[in-house]
PDB file of N, CA and C in Angstrom:
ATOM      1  N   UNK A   1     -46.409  73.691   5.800  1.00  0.00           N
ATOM      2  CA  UNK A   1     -45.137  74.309   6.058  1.00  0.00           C
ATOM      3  C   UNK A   1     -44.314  74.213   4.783  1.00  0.00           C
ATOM      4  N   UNK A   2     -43.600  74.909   4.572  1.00  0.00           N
ATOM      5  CA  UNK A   2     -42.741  75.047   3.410  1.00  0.00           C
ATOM      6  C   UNK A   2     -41.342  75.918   3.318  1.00  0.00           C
ATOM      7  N   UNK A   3     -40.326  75.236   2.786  1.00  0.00           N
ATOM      8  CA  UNK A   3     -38.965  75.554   3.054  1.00  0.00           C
ATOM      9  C   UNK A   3     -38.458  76.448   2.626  1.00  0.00           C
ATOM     10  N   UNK A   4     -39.358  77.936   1.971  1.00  0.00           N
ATOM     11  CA  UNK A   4     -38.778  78.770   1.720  1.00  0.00           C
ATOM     12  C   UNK A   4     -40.229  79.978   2.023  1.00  0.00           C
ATOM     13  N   UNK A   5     -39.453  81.308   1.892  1.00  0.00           N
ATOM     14  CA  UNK A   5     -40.481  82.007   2.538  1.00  0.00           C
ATOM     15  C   UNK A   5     -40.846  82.097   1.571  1.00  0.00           C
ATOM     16  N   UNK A   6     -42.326  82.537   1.595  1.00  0.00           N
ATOM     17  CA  UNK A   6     -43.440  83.065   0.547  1.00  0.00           C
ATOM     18  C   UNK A   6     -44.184  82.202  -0.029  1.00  0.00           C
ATOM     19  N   UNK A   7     -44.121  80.903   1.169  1.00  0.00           N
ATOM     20  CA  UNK A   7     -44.612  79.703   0.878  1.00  0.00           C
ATOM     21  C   UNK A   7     -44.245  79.031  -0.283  1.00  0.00           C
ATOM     22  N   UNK A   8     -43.155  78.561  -0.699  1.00  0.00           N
ATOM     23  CA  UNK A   8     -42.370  78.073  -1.957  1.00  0.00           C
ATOM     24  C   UNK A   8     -41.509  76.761  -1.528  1.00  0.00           C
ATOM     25  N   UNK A   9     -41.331  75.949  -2.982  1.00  0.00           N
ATOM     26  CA  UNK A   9     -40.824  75.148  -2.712  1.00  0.00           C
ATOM     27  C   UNK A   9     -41.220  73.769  -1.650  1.00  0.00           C
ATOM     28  N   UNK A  10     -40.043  73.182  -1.243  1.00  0.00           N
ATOM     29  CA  UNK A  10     -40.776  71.232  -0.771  1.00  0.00           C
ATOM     30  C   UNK A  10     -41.900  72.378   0.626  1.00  0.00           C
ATOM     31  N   UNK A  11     -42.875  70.899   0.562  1.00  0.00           N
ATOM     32  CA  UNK A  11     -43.729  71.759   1.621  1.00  0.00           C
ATOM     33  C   UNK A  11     -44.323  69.985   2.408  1.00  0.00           C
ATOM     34  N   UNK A  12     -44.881  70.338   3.596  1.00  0.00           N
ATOM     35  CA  UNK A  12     -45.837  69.105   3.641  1.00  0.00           C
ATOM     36  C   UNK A  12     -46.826  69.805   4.948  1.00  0.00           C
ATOM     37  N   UNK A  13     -47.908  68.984   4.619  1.00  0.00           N
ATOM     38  CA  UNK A  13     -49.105  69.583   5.896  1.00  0.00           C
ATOM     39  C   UNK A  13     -49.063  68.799   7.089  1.00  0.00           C
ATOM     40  N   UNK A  14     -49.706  69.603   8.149  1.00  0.00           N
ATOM     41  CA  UNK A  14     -49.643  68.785   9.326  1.00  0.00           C
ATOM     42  C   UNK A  14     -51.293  68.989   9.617  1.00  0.00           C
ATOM     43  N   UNK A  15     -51.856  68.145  10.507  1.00  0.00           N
ATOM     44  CA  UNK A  15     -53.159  68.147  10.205  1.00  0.00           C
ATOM     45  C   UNK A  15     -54.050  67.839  11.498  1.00  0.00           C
ATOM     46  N   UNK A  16     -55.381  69.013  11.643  1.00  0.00           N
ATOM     47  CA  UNK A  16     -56.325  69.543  12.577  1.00  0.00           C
ATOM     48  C   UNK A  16     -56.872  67.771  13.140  1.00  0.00           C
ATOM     49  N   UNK A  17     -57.438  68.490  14.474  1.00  0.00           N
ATOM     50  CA  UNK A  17     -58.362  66.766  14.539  1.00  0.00           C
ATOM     51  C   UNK A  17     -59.636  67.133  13.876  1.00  0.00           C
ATOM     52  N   UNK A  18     -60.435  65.714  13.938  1.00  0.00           N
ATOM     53  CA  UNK A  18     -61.410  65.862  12.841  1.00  0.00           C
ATOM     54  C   UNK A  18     -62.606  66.311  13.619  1.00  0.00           C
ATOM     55  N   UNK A  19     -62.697  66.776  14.675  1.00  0.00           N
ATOM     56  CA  UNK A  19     -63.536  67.432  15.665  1.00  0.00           C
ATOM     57  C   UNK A  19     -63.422  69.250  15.685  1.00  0.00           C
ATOM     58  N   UNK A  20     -64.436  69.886  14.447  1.00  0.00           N
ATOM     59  CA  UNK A  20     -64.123  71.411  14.854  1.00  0.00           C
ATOM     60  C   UNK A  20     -64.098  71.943  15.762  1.00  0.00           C
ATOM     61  N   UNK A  21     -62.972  72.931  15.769  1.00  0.00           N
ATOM     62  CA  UNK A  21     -63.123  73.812  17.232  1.00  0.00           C
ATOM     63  C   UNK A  21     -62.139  72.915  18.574  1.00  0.00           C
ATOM     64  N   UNK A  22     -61.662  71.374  18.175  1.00  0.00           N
ATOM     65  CA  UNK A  22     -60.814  70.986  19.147  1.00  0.00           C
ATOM     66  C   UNK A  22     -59.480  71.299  18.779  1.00  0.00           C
ATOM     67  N   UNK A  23     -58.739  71.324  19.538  1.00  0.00           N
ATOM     68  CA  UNK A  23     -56.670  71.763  19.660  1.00  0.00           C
ATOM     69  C   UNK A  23     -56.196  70.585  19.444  1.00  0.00           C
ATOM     70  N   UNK A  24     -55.282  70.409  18.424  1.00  0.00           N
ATOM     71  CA  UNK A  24     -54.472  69.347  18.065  1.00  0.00           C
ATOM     72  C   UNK A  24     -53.424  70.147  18.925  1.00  0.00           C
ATOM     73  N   UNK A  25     -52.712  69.360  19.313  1.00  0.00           N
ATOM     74  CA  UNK A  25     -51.250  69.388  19.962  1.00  0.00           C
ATOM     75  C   UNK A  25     -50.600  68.298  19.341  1.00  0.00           C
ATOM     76  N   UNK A  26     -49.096  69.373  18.763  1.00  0.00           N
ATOM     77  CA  UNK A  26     -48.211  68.314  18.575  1.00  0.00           C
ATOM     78  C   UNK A  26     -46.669  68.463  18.994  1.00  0.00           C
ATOM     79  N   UNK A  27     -45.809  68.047  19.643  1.00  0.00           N
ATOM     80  CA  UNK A  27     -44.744  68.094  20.224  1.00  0.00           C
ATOM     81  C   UNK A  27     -43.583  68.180  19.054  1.00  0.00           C
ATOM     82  N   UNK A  28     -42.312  68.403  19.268  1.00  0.00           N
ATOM     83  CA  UNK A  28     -41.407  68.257  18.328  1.00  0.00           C
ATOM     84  C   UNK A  28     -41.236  66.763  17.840  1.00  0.00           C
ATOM     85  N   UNK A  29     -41.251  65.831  18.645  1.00  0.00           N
ATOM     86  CA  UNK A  29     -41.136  64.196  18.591  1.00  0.00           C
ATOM     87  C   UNK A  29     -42.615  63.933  18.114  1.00  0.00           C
ATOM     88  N   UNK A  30     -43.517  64.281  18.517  1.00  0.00           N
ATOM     89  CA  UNK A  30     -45.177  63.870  17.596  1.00  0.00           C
ATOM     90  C   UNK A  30     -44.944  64.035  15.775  1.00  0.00           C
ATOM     91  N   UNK A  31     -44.240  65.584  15.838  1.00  0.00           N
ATOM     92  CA  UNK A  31     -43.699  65.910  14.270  1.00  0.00           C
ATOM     93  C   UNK A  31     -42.669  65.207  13.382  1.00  0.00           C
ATOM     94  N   UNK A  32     -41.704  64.811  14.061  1.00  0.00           N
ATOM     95  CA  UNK A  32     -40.577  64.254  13.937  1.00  0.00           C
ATOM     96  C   UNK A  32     -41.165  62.756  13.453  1.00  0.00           C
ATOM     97  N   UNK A  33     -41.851  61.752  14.238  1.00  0.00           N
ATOM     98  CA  UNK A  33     -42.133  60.390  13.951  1.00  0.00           C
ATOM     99  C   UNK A  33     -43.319  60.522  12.754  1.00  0.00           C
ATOM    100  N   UNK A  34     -44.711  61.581  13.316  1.00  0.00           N
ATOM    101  CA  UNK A  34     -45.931  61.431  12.422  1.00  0.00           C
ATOM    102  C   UNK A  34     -45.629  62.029  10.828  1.00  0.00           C
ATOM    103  N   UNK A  35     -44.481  62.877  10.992  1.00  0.00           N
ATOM    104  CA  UNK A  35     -44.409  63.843   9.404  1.00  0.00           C
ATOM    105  C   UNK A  35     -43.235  63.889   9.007  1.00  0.00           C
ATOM    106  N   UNK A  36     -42.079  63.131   9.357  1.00  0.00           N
ATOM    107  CA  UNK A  36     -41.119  63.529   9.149  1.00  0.00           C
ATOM    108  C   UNK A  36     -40.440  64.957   9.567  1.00  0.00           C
ATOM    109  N   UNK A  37     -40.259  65.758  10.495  1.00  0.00           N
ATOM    110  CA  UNK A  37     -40.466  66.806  10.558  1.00  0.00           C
ATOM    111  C   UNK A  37     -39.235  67.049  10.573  1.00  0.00           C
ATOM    112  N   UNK A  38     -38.603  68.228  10.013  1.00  0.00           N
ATOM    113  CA  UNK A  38     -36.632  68.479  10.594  1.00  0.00           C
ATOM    114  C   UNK A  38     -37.387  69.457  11.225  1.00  0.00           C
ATOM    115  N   UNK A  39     -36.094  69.954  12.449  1.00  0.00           N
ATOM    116  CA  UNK A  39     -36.572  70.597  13.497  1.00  0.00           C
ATOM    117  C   UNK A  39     -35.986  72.023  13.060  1.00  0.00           C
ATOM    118  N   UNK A  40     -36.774  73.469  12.684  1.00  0.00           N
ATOM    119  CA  UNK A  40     -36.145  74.478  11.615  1.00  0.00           C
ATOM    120  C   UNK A  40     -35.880  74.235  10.788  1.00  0.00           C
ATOM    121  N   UNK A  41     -36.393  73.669   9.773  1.00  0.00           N
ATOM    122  CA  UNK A  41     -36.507  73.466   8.487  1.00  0.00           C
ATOM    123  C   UNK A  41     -37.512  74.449   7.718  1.00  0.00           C
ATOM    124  N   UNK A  42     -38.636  74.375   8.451  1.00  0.00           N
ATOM    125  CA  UNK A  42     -39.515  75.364   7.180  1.00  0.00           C
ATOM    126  C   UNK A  42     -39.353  76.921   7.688  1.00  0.00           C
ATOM    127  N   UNK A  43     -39.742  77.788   6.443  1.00  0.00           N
ATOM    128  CA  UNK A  43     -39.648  79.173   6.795  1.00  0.00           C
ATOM    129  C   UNK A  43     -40.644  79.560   6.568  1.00  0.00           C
ATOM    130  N   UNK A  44     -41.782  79.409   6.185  1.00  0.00           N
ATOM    131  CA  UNK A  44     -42.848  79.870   6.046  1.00  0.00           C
ATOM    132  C   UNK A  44     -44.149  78.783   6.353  1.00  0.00           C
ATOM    133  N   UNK A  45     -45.321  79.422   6.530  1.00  0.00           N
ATOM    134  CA  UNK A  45     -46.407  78.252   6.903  1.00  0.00           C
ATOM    135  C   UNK A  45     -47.651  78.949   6.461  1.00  0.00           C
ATOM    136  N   UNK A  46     -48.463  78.110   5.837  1.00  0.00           N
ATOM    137  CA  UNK A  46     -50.097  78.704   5.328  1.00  0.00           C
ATOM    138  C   UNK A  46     -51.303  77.702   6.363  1.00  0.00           C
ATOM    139  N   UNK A  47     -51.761  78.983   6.649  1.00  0.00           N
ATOM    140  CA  UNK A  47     -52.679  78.445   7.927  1.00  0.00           C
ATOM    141  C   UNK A  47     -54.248  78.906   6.988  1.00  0.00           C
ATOM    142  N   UNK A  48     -55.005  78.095   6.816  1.00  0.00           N
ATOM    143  CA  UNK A  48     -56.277  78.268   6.805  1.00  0.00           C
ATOM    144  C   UNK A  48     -57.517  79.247   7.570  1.00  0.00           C
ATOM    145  N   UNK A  49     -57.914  79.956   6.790  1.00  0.00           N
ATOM    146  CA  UNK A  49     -58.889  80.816   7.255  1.00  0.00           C
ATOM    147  C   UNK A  49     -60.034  80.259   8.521  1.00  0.00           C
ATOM    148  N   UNK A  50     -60.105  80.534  10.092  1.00  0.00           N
ATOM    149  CA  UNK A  50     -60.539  79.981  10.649  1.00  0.00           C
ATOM    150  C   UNK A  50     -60.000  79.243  11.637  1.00  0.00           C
ATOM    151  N   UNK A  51     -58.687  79.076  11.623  1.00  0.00           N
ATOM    152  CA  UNK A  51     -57.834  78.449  11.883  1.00  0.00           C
ATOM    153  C   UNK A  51     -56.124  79.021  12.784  1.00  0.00           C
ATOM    154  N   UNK A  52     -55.815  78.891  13.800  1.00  0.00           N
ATOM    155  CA  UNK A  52     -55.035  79.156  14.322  1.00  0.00           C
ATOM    156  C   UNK A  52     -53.334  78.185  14.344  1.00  0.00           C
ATOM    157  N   UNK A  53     -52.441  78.649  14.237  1.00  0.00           N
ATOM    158  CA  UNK A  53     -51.333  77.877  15.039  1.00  0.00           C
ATOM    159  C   UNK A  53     -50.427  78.782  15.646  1.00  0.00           C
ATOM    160  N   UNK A  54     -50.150  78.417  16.780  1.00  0.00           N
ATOM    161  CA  UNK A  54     -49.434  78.534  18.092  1.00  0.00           C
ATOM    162  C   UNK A  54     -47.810  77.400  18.064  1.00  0.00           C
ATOM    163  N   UNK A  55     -46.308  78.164  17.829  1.00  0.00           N
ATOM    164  CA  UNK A  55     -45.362  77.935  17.699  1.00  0.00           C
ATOM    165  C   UNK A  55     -44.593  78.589  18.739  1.00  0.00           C
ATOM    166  N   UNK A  56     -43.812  76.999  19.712  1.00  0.00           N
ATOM    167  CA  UNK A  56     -43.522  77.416  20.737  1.00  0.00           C
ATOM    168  C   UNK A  56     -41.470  77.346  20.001  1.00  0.00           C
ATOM    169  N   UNK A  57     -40.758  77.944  21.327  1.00  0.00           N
ATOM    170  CA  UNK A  57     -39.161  77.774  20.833  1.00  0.00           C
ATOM    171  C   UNK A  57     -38.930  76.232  21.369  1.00  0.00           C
ATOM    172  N   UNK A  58     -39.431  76.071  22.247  1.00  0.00           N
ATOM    173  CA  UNK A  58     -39.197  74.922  22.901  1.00  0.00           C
ATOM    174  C   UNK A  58     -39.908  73.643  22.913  1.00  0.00           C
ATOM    175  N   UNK A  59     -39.511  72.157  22.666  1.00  0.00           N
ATOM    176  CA  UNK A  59     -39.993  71.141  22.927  1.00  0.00           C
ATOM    177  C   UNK A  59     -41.197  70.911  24.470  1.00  0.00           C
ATOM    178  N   UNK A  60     -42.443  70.545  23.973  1.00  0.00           N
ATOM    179  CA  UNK A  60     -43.112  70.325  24.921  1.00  0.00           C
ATOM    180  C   UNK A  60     -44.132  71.709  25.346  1.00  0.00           C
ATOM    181  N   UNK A  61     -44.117  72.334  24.756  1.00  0.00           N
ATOM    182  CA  UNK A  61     -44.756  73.821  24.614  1.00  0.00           C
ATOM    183  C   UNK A  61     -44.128  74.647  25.522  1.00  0.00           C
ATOM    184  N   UNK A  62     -42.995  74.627  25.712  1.00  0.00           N
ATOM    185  CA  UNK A  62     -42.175  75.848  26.679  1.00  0.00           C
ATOM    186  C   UNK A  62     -41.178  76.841  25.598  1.00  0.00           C
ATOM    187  N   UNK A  63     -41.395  77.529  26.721  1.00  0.00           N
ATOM    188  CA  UNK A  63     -40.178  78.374  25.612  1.00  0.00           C
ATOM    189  C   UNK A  63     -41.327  80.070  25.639  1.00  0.00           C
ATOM    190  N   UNK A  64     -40.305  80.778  24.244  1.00  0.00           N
ATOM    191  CA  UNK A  64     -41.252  81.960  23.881  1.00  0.00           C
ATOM    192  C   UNK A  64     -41.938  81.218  22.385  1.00  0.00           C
ATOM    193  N   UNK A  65     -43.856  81.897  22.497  1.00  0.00           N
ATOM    194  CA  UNK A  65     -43.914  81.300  21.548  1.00  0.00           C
ATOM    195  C   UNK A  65     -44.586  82.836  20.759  1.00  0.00           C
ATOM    196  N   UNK A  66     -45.554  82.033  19.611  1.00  0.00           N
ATOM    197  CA  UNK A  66     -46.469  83.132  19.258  1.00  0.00           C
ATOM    198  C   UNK A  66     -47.459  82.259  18.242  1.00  0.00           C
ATOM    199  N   UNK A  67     -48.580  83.209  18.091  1.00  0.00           N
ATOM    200  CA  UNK A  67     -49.359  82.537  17.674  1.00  0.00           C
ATOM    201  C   UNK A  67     -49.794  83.001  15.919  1.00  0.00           C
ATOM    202  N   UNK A  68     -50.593  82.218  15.117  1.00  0.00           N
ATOM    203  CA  UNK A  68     -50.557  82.679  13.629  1.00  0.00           C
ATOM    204  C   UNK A  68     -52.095  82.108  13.320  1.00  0.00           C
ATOM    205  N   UNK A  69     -52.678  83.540  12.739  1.00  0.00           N
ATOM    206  CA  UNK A  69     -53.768  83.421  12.451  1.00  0.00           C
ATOM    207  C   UNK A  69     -54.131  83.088  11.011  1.00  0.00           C
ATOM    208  N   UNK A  70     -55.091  82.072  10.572  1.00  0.00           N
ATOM    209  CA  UNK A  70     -55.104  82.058   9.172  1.00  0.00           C
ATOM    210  C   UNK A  70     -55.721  83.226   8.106  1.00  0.00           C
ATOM    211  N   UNK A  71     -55.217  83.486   7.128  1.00  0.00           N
ATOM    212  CA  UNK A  71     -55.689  84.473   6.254  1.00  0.00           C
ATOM    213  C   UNK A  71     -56.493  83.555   5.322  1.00  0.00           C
ATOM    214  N   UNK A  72     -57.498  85.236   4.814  1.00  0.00           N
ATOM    215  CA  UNK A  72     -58.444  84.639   3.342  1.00  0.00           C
ATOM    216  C   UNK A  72     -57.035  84.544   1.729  1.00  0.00           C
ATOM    217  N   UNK A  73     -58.370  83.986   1.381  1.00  0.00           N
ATOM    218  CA  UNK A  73     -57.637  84.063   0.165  1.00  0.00           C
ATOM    219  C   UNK A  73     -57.315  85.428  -0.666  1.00  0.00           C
ATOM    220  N   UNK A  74     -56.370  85.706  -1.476  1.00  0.00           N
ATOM    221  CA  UNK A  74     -55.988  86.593  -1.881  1.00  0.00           C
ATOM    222  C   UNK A  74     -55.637  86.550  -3.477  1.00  0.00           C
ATOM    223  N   UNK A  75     -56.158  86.851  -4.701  1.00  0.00           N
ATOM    224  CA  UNK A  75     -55.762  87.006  -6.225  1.00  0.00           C
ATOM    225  C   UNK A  75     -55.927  85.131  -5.843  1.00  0.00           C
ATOM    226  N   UNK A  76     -57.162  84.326  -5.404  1.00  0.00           N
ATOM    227  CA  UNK A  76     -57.089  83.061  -5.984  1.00  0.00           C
ATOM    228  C   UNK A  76     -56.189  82.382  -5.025  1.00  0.00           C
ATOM    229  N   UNK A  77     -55.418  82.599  -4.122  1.00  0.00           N
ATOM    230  CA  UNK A  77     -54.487  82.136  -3.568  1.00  0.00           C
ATOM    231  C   UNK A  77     -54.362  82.298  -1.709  1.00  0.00           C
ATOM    232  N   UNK A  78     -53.926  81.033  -0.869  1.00  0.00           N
ATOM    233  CA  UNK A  78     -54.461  81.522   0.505  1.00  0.00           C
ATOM    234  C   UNK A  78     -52.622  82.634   0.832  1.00  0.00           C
ATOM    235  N   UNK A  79     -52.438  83.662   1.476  1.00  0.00           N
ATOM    236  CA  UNK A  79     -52.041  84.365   1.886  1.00  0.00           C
ATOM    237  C   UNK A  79     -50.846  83.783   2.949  1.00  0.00           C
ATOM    238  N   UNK A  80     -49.757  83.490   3.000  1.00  0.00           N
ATOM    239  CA  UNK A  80     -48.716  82.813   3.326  1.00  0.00           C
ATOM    240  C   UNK A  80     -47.736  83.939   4.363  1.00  0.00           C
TER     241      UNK A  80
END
């Protein structure tokens, strides 16, 4: 995730379980304690080819959400 769009600027990762193909779930409070997370802080996010994330509005997976598929790389670079 990273605090400006076009993937720029402070950034930090949040991270898959080590079992392919299983769903990490993480809550706003999982983010908050495990990563430091501010809650709307980042504006942009680079998701790995292969790889999905699902962003809900709401704490606890409620709310409207949507989901983000990872892109290939592009000129050397993954696609943000």
């Amino acid at each position: 995730m990273f605090a400006l769009p076009g993937c720029l600027d402070d950034s930090y990762a949040v991270f898959s379980t080590e079992n392919q193909g299983e769903t990490a779930y993480y809550t706003l409070s999982d983010l908050e304690n495990q990563y430091n997370y501010i809650n709307d802080w980042p504006s942009s996010i680079m998701i790995p080819l292969g790889y999905s994330v699902t962003l809900f509005d709401n704490d606890g997976f409620g709310g409207d959400h949507e989901t983000y598929q990872g892109q290939e790389y592009s000129n050397g670079r993954m696609v943000c």
